[in-house]
Protein backbone atom coordinates (compact mmCIF):
# COMPACT_ATOMS: atom_id res chain seq x y z
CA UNK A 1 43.21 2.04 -70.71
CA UNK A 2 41.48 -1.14 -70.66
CA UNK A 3 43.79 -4.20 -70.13
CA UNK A 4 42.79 -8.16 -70.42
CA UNK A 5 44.60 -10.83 -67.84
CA UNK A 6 43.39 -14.62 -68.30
CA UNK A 7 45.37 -16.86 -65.75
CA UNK A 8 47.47 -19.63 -67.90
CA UNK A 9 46.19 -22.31 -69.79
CA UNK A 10 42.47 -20.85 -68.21
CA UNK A 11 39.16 -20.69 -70.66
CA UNK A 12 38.10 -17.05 -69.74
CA UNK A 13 34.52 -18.66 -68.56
CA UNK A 14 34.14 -15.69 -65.80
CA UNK A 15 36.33 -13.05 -65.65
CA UNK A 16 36.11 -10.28 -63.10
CA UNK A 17 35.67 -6.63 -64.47
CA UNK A 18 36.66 -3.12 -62.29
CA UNK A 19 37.87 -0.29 -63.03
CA UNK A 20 40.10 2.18 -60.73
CA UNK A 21 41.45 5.41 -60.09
CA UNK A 22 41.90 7.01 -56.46
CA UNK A 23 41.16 3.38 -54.81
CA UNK A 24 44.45 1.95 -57.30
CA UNK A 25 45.86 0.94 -54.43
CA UNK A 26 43.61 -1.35 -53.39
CA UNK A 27 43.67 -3.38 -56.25
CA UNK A 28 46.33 -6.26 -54.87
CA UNK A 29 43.84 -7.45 -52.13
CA UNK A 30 41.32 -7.03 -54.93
CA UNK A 31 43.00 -9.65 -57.05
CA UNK A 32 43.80 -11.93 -53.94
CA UNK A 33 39.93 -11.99 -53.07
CA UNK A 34 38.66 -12.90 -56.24
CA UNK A 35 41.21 -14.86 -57.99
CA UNK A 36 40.29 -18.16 -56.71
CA UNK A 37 36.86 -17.54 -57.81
CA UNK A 38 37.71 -16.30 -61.98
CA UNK A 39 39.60 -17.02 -65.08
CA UNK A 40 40.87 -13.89 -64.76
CA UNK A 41 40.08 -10.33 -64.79
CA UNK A 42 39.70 -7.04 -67.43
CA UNK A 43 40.43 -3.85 -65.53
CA UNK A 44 40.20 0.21 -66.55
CA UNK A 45 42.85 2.01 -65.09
CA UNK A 46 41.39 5.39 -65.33
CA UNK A 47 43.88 7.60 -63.30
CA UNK A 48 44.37 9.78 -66.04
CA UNK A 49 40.77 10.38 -66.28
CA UNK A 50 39.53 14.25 -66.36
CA UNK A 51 37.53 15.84 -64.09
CA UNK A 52 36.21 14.60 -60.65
CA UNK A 53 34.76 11.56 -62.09
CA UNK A 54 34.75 9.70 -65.24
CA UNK A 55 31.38 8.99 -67.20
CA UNK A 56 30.50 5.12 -65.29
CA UNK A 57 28.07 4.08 -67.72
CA UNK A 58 31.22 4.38 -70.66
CA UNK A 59 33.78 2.54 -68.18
CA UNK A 60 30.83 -0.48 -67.59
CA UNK A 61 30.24 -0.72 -71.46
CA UNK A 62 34.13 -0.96 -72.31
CA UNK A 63 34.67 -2.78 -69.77
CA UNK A 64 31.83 -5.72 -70.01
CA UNK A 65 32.03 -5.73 -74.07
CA UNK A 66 35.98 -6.39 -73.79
CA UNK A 67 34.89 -9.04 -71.28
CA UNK A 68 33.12 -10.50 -73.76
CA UNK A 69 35.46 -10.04 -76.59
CA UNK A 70 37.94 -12.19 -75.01
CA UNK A 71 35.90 -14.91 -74.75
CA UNK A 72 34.02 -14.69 -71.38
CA UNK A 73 30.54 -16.05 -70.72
CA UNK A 74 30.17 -14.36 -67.28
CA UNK A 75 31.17 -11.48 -65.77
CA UNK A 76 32.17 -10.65 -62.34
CA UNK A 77 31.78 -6.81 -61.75
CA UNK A 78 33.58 -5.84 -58.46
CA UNK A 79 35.39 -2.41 -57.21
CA UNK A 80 38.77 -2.46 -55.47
CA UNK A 81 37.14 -1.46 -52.29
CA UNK A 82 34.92 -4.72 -52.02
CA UNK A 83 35.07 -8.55 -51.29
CA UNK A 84 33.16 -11.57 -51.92
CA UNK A 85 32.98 -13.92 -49.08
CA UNK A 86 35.49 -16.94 -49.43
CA UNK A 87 32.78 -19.59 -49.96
CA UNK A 88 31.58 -18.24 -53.45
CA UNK A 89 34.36 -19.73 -55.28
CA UNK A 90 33.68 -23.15 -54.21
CA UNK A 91 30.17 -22.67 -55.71
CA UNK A 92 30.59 -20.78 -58.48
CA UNK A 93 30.84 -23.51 -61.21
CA UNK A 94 27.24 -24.23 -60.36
CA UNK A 95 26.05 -21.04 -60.77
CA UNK A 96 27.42 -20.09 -64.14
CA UNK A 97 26.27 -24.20 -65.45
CA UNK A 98 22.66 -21.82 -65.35
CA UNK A 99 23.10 -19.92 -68.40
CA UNK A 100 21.49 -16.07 -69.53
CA UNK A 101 21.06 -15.09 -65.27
CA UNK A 102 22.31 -12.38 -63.28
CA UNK A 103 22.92 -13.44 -59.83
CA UNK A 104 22.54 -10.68 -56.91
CA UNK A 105 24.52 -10.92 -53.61
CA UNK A 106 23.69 -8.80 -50.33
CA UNK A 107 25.59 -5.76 -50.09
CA UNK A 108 26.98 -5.46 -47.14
CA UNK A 109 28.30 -1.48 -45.96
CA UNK A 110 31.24 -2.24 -43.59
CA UNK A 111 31.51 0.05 -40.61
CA UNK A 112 34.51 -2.21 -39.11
CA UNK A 113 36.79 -4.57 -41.20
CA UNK A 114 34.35 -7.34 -39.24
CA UNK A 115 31.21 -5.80 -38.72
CA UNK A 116 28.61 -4.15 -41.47
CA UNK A 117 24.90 -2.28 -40.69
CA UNK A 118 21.63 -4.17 -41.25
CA UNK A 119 19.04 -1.40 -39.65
CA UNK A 120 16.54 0.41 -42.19
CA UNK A 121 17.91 0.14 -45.99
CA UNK A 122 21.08 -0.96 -45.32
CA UNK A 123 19.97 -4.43 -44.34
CA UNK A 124 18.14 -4.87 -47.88
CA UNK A 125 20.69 -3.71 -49.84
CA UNK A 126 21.43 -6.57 -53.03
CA UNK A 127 23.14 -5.78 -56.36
CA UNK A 128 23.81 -7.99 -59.40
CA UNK A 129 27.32 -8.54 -59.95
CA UNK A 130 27.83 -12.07 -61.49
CA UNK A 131 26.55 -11.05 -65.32
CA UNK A 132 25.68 -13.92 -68.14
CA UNK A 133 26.99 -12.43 -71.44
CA UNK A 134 25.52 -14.82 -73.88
CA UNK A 135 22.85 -12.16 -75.43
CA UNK A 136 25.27 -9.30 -75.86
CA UNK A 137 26.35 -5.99 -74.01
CA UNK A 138 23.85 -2.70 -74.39
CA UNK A 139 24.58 0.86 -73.12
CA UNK A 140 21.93 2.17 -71.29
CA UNK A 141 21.92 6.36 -71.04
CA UNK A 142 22.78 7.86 -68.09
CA UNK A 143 25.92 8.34 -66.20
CA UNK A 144 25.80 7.45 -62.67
CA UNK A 145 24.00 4.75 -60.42
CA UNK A 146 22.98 2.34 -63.13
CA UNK A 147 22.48 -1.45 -61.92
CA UNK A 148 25.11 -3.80 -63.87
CA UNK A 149 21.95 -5.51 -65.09
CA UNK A 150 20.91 -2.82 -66.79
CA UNK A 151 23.66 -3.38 -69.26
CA UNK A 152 22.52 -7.04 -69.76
CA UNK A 153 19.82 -7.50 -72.61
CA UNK A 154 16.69 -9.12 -70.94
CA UNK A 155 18.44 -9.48 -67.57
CA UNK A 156 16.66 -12.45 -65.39
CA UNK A 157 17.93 -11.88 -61.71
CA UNK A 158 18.02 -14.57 -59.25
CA UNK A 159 19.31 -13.65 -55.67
CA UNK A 160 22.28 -15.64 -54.27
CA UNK A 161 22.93 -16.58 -50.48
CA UNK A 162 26.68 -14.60 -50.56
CA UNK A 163 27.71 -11.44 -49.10
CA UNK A 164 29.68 -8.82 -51.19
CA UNK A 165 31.51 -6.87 -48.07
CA UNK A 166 31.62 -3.02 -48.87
CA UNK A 167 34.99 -1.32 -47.14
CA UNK A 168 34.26 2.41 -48.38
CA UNK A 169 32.00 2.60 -45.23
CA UNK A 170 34.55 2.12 -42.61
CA UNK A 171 35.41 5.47 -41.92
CA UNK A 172 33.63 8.16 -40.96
CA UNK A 173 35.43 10.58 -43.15
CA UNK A 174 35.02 8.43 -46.11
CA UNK A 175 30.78 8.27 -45.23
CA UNK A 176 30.75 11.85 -44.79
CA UNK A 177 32.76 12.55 -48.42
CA UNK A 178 30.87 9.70 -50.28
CA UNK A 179 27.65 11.73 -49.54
CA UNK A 180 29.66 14.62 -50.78
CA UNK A 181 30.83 13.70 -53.74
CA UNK A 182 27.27 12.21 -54.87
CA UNK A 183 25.61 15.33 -53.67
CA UNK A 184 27.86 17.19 -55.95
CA UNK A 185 27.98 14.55 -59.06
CA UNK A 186 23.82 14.30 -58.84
CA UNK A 187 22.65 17.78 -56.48
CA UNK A 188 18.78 17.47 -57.86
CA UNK A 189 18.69 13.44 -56.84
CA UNK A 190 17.82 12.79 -60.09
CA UNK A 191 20.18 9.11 -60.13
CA UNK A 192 18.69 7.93 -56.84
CA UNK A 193 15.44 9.22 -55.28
CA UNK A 194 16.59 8.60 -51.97
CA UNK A 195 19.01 11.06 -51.87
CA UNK A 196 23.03 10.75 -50.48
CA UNK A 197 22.84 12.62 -47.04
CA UNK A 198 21.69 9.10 -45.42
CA UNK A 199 25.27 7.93 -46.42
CA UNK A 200 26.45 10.17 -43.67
CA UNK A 201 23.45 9.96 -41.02
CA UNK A 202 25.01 7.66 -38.08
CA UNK A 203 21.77 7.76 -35.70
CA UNK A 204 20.31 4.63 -35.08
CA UNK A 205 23.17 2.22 -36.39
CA UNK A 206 23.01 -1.53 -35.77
CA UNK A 207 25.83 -3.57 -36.59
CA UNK A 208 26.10 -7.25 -37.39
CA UNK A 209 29.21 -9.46 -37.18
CA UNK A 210 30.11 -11.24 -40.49
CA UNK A 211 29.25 -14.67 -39.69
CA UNK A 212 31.76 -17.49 -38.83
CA UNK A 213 32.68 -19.23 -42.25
CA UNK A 214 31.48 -16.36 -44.42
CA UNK A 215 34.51 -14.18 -44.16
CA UNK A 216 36.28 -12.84 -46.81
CA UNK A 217 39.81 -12.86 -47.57
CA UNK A 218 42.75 -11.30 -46.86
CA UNK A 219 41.80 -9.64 -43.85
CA UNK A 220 41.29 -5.45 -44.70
CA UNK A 221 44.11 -3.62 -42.89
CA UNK A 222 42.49 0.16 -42.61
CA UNK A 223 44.38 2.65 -43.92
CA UNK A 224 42.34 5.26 -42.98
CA UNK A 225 42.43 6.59 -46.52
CA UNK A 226 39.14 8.77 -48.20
CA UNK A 227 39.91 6.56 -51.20
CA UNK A 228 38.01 9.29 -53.46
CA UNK A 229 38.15 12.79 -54.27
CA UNK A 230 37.95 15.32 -51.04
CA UNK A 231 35.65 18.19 -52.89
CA UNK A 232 36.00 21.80 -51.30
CA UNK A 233 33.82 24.44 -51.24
CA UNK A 234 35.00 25.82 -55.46
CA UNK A 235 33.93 22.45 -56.87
């Protein structure tokens, strides 16, 4: 279930961390985005999980505490459907030289393989991905919607300058079955007070072109995929 790859002849300094199930095949362009940037990577293949989804909190823990176990300092949580712009590998070094951090990057919701929204809360959006795991791993409760620093003892965030491109957004049909699928995972909002239906809600969309030298790579061919479960009506 959980498998370790360090690159050869690499010290596992930073290795990336995801897990996957009905985005599996995105994982190749996953591995071609972030390789130049890690010492490798510790994945969860969890299409034999049960149920619609599997308990996120558990896959984090097993997946940050192997991390750790084979020798990692830092952590780079990422999900098959999401990039890093090209220029963080060049600067990584000098961000992990800054030991016991967790370093944020702007979330960026794609609604064209080019282009992702900035107006209302999807301009603010930041999450910390790149993880210090010098002071341990802890398991926070909960299931669904926790920030990876939350599983970082005394987490000290500092906000980087580097986009992590979302591609779940794309679509309209994937928008309208993310809100879905966290309507029906969380229906009382207790994970996330602002609800899921804005996932869905188009009106008033401004879009902003990645800017020139802060691409990612390779290039996202759309499949036009949902990429996640379609739930009817019975579940």
């Amino acid at each position: 279930m959980i498998s370790v790859q360090i690159k050869p002849g690499a010290r596992p300094n930073v290795l990336a961390i995801f897990s996957f199930r009905y985005d599996a095949h995105l994982v190749p362009a996953l591995l071609a985005n972030i390789e130049p940037a890690v010492d490798g990577w510790v994945f969860y293949d969890d299409r034999a999980g049960e149920g619609v989804f599997s308990n996120e909190v558990r896959r984090r823990t097993l997946l940050l505490n192997a991390a750790r176990d084979a020798g990692a300092r830092w952590a780079l949580a990422v999900d098959p459907d999401e990039r890093f712009e090209a220029p963080l590998a060049s600067c990584i070094g000098a961000l992990t030289a800054r030991p016991g951090r967790c370093y944020s990057f702007a979330l960026r919701e794609m609604y064209s393989p080019t282009a992702y929204r900035i107006d209302g809360v999807w301009g603010a959006k930041r999450q910390a991905r790149l993880l210090s795991l010098e002071q341990g791993v802890i398991a926070p409760e909960g299931d669904l919607h926790l920030p990876w620093s939350r599983f970082v003892p005394h987490a000290r965030i500092e906000h980087t300058d580097f986009n992590l491109y979302h591609l779940k957004m794309i679509t309209r049909a994937r928008r309208v079955a993310r809100a879905a699928l966290y309507n029906h995972l969380d229906p009382d909002g207790r994970m996330q007070q602002l609800g899921y239906d804005y996932l869905a809600d188009d009106n008033g969309a401004e879009l902003e072109a990645i800017p020139k030298g802060r691409e990612y790579t390779p290039a996202h061919h759309e499949d036009g995929g949902l990429w996640m479960p379609q739930l009817t009506a019975a579940e």
